[in-house]
Protein backbone atom coordinates (compact mmCIF):
# COMPACT_ATOMS: atom_id res chain seq x y z
CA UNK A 1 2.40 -66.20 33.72
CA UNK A 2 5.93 -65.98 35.31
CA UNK A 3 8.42 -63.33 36.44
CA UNK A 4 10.00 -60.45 35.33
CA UNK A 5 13.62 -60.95 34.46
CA UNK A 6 14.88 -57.79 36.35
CA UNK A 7 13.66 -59.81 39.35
CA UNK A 8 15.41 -63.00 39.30
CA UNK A 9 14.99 -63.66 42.95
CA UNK A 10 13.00 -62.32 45.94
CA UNK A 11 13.75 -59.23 48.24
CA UNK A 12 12.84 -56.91 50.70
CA UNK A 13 12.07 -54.03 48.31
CA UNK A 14 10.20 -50.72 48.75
CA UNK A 15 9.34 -50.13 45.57
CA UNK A 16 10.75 -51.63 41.67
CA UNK A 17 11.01 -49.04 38.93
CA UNK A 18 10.49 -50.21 34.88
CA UNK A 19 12.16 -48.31 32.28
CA UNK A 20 10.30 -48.46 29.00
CA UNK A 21 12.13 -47.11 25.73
CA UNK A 22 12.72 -46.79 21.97
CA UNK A 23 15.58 -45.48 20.04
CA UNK A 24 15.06 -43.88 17.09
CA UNK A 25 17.19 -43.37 14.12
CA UNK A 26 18.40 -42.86 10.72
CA UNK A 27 21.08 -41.69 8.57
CA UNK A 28 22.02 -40.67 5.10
CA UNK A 29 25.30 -41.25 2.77
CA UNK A 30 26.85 -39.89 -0.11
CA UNK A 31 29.43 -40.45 -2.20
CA UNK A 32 30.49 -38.00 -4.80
CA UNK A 33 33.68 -39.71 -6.64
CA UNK A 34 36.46 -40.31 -3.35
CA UNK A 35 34.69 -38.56 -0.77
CA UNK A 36 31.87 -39.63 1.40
CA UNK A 37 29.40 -38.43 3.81
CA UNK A 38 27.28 -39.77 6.30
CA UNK A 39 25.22 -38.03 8.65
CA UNK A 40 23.61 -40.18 11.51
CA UNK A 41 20.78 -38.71 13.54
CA UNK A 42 19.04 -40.73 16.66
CA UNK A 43 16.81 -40.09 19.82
CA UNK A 44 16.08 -42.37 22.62
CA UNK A 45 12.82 -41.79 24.08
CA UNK A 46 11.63 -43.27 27.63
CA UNK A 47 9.66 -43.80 30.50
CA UNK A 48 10.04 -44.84 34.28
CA UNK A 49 7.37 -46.26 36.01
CA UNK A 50 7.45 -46.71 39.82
CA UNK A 51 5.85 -49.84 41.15
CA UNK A 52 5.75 -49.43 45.24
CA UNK A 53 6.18 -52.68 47.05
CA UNK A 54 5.82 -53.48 50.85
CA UNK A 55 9.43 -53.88 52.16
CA UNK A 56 8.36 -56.62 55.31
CA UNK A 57 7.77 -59.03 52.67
CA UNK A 58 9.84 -61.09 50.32
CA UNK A 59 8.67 -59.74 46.57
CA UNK A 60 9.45 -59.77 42.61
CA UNK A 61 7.86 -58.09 40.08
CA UNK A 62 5.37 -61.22 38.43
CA UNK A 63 3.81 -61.15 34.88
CA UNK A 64 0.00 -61.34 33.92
CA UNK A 65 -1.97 -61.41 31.36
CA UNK A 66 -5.82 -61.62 30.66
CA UNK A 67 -6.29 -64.06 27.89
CA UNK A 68 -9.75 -64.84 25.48
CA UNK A 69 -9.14 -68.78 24.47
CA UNK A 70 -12.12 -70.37 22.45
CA UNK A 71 -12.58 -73.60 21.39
CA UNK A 72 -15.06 -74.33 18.59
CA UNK A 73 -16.19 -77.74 17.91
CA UNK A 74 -17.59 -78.21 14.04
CA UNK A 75 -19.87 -81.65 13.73
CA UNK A 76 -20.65 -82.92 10.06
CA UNK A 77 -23.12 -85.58 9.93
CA UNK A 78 -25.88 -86.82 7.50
CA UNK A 79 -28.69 -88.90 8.12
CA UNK A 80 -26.83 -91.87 9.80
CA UNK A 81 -25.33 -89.78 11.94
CA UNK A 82 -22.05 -88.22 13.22
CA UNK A 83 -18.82 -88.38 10.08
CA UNK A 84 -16.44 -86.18 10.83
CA UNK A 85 -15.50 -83.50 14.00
CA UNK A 86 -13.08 -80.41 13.55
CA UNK A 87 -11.86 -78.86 16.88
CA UNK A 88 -10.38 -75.40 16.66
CA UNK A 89 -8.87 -73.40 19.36
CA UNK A 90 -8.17 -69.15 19.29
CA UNK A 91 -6.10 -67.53 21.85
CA UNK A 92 -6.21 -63.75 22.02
CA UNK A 93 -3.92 -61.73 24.20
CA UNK A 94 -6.25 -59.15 25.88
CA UNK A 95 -4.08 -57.01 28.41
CA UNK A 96 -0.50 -57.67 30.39
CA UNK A 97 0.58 -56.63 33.40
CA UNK A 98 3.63 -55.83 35.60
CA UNK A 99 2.57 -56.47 38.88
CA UNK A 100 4.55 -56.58 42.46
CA UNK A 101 4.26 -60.17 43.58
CA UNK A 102 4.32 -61.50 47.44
CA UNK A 103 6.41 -64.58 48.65
């Protein structure tokens, strides 16, 4: 599919880590006749993952996916044959993945 944007070129690396997060938040405010209040509340949850890599070789981290494409093919005919043809096409993501890729 392509590469990673934390890897925009190649190196020598021994390993590439991924931080994956989400910030979560919310607040409340109010105002009783000149004087307001707000109260503001938030949490960042996350998660490293540590991809080792062979550092002899050039490398970047490379995106894949697996992928369910289908292409249907409706014929409409009567007795003298063959009037009209509909193609449709589905793509489906299925899976991605973050994988250490070799120069």
């Amino acid at each position: 599919m392509g590469y990673h944007v934390l890897t925009p070129s190649w190196a020598k690396a021994s390993s590439y880590t991924v931080n994956a997060g989400l910030t979560a938040s919310a607040s409340i405010e109010y105002t009783y006749k000149q004087f307001t209040c707000k109260l503001t509340a938030s949490k960042t949850f996350g998660v490293d993952t540590n991809i080792p890599a062979d550092s002899s070789k050039f490398s970047r981290l490379g995106l894949y996916g697996d992928f369910l494409v289908k292409h249907m093919r409706t014929n409409y005919h009567d007795s003298s044959g063959i009037y009209d043809t509909y193609d449709y096409i589905s793509t489906q993501t299925l899976n991605t993945y973050v994988l250490v890729t070799y120069q």
